[in-house]
C-alpha atoms as a PDB file:
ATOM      1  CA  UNK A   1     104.373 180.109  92.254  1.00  0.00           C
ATOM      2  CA  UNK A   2     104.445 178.496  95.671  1.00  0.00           C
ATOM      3  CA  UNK A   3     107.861 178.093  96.847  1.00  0.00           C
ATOM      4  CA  UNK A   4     106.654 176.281 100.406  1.00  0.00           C
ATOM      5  CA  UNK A   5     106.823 179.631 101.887  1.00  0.00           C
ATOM      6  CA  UNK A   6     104.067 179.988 104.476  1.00  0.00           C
ATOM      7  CA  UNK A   7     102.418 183.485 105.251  1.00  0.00           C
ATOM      8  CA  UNK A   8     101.718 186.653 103.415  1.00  0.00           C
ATOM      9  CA  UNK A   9     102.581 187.671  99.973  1.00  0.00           C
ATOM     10  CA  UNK A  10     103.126 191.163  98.680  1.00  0.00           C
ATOM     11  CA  UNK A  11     101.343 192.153  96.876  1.00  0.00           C
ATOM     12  CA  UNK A  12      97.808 190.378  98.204  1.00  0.00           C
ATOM     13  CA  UNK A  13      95.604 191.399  95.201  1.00  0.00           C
ATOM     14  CA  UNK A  14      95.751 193.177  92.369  1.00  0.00           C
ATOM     15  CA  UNK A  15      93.520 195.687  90.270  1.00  0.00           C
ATOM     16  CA  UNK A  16      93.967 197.396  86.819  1.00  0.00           C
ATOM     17  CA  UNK A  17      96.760 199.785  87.437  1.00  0.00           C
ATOM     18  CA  UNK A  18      97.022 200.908  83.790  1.00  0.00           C
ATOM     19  CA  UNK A  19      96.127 204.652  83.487  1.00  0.00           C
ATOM     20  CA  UNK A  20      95.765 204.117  79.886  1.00  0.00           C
ATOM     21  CA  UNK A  21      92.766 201.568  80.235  1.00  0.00           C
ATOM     22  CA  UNK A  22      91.888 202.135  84.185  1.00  0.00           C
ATOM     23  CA  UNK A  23      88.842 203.431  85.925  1.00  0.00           C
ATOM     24  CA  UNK A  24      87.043 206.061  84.826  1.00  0.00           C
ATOM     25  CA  UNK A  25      86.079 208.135  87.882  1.00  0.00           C
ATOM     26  CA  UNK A  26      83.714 210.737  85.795  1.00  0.00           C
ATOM     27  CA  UNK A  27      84.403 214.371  85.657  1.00  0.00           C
ATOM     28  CA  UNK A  28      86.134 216.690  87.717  1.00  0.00           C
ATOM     29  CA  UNK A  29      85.269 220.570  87.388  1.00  0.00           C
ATOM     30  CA  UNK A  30      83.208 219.613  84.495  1.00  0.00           C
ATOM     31  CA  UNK A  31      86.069 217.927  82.554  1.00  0.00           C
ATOM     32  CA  UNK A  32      85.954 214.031  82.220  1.00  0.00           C
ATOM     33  CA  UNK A  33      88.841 212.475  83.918  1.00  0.00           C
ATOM     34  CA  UNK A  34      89.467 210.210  81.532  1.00  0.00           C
ATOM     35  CA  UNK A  35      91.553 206.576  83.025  1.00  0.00           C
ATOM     36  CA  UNK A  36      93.094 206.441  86.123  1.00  0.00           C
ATOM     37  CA  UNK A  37      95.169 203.208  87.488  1.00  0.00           C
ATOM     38  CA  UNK A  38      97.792 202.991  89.543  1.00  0.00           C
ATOM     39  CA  UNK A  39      97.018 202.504  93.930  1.00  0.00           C
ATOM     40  CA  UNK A  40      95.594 205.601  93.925  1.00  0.00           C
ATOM     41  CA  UNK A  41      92.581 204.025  91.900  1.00  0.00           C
ATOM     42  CA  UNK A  42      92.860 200.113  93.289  1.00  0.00           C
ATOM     43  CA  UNK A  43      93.395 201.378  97.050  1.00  0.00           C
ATOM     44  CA  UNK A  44      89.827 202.943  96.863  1.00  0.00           C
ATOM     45  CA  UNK A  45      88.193 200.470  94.638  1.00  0.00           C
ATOM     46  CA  UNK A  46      88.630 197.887  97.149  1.00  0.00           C
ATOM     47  CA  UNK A  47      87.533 200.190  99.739  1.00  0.00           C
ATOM     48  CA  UNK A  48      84.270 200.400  98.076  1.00  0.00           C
ATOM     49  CA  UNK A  49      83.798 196.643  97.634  1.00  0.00           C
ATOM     50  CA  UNK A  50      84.407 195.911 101.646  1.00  0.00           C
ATOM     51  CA  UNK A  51      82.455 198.961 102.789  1.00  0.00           C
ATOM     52  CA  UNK A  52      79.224 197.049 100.195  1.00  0.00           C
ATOM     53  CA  UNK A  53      80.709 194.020 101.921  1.00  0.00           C
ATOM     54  CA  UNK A  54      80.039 195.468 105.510  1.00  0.00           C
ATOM     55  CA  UNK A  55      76.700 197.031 104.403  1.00  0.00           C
ATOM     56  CA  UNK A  56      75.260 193.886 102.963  1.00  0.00           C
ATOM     57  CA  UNK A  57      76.758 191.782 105.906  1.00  0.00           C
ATOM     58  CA  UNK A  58      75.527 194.114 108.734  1.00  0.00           C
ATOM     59  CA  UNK A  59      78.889 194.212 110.331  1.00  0.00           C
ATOM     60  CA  UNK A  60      82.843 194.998 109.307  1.00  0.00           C
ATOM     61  CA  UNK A  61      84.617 191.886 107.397  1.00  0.00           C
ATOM     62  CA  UNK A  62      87.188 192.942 109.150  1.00  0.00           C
ATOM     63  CA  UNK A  63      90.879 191.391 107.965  1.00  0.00           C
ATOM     64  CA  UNK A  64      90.115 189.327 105.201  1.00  0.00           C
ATOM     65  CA  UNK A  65      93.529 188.040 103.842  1.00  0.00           C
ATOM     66  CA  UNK A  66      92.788 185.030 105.844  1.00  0.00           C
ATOM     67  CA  UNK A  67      89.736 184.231 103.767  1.00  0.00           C
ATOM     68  CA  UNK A  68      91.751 185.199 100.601  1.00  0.00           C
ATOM     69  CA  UNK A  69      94.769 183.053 101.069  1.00  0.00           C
ATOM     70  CA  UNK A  70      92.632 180.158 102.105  1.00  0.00           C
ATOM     71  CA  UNK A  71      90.376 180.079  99.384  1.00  0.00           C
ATOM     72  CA  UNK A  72      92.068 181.494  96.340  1.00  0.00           C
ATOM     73  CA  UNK A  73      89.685 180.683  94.095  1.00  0.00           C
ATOM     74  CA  UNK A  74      87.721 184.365  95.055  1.00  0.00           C
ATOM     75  CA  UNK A  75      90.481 186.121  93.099  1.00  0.00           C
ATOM     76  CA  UNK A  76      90.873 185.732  89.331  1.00  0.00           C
ATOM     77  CA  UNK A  77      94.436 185.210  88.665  1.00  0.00           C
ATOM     78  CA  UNK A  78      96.273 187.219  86.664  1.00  0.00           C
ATOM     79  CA  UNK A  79      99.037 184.766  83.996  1.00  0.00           C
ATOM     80  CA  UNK A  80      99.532 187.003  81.489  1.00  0.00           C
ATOM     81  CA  UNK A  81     103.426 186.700  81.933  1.00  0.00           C
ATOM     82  CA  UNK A  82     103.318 190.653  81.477  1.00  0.00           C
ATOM     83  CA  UNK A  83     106.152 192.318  84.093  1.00  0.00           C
ATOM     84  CA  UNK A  84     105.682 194.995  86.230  1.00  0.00           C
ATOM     85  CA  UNK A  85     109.175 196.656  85.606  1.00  0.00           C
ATOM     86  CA  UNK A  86     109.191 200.254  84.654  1.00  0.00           C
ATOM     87  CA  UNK A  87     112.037 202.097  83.302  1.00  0.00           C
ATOM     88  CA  UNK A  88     115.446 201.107  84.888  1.00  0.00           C
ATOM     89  CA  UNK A  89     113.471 199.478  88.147  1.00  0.00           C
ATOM     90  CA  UNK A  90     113.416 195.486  87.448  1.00  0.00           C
ATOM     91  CA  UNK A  91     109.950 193.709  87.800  1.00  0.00           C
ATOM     92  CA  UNK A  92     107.985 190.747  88.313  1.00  0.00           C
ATOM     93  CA  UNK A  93     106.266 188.973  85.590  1.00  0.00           C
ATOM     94  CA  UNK A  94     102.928 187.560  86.874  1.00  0.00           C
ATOM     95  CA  UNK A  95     102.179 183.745  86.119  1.00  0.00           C
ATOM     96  CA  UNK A  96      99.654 180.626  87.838  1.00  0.00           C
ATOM     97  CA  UNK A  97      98.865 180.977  90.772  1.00  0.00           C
ATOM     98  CA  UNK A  98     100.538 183.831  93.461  1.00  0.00           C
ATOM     99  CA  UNK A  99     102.871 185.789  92.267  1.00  0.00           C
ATOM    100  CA  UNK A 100     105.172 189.102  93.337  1.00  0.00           C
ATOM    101  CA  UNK A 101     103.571 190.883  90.625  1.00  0.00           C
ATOM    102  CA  UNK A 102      99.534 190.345  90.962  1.00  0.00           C
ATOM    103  CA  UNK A 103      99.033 188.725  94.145  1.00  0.00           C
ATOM    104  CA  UNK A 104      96.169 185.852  93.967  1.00  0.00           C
ATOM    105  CA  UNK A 105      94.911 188.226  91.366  1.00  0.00           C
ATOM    106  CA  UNK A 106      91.668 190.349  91.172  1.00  0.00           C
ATOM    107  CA  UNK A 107      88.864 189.936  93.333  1.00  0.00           C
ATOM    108  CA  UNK A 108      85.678 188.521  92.423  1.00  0.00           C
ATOM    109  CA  UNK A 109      83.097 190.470  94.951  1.00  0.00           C
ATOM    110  CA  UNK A 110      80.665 188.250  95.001  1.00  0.00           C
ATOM    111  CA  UNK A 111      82.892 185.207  95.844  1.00  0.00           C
ATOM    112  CA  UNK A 112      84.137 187.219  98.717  1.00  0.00           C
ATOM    113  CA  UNK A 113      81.111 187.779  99.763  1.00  0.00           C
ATOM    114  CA  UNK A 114      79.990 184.109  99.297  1.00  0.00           C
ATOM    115  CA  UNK A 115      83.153 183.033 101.861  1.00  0.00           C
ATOM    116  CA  UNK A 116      82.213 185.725 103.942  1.00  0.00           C
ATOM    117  CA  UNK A 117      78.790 184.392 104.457  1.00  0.00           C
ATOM    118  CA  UNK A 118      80.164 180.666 105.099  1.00  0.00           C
ATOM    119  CA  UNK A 119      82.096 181.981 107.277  1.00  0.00           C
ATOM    120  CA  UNK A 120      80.246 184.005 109.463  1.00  0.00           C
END
C-alpha cells in the first residue's frame, strides 16, 4: 500500500515467524529443536545472509534498506491477506506491495546480492 508517504516502513522485511512451520535449527543437547519463528529466528537468519553477503563481496554491505526500498523487486512480497493480530492486540493484514505487516516481504539472497554487485 503506498500512501505517498516517503521514508522507512516498519517492518522492512519479513521472514517465517510461525513456530509451528519455522526454521529448524537442529538439536540442542541431543534433542531436535523442532520449529522456531518468531525475531528470535528471522533476526539471525538475516544475519547469516549479509555476513555470506560480506564474505562473497569482500567487504560489509553495510545499510542496505536503501537498496531494498529502491528496488523492491529483491523481496518476495507477502499478499496473503493473513493478519498479524494475536490475542486481544489488533494487527495488520499483509497485501501488494509494502505493508505494516510484512514489509516489502522476504528476501531473495541472490537478488540482493545481484543489486549489491550493480551497485558497488
Amino acid at each position: 500500500m503506498n500512501d505517498g508517504h516517503k521514508g522507512r516502513g516498519i517492518p522492512d522485511v519479513a521472514g517465517n515467524a510461525d513456530n509451528a512451520s519455522g526454521y529448524d535449527l537442529g538439536t540442542v543437547d541431543g534433542q531436535p529443536t523442532g520449529a522456531v519463528g518468531g525475531t528470535s529466528a528471522v533476526g539471525p537468519l538475516y544475519a547469516g545472509l549479509v555476513a555470506l553477503l560480506n564474505a562473497k563481496l569482500g567487504a560489509p554491505v553495510g545499510y542496505v534498506n536503501p537498496i531494498l526500498y529502491a528496488n523492491p523487486s529483491i523481496c518476495q512480497d507477502i499478499d496473503d491477506g493473513i493478519s498479524n493480530a494475536t490475542g486481544e492486540a489488533p494487527g495488520y493484514k499483509s497485501g501488494p506491495d509494502w505493508d505494516a505487516c510484512t514489509g516489502l516481504g522476504s528476501i531473495n539472497g541472490s537478488k540482493l546480492f545481484a543489486a549489491l554487485k550493480a551497485a558497488d
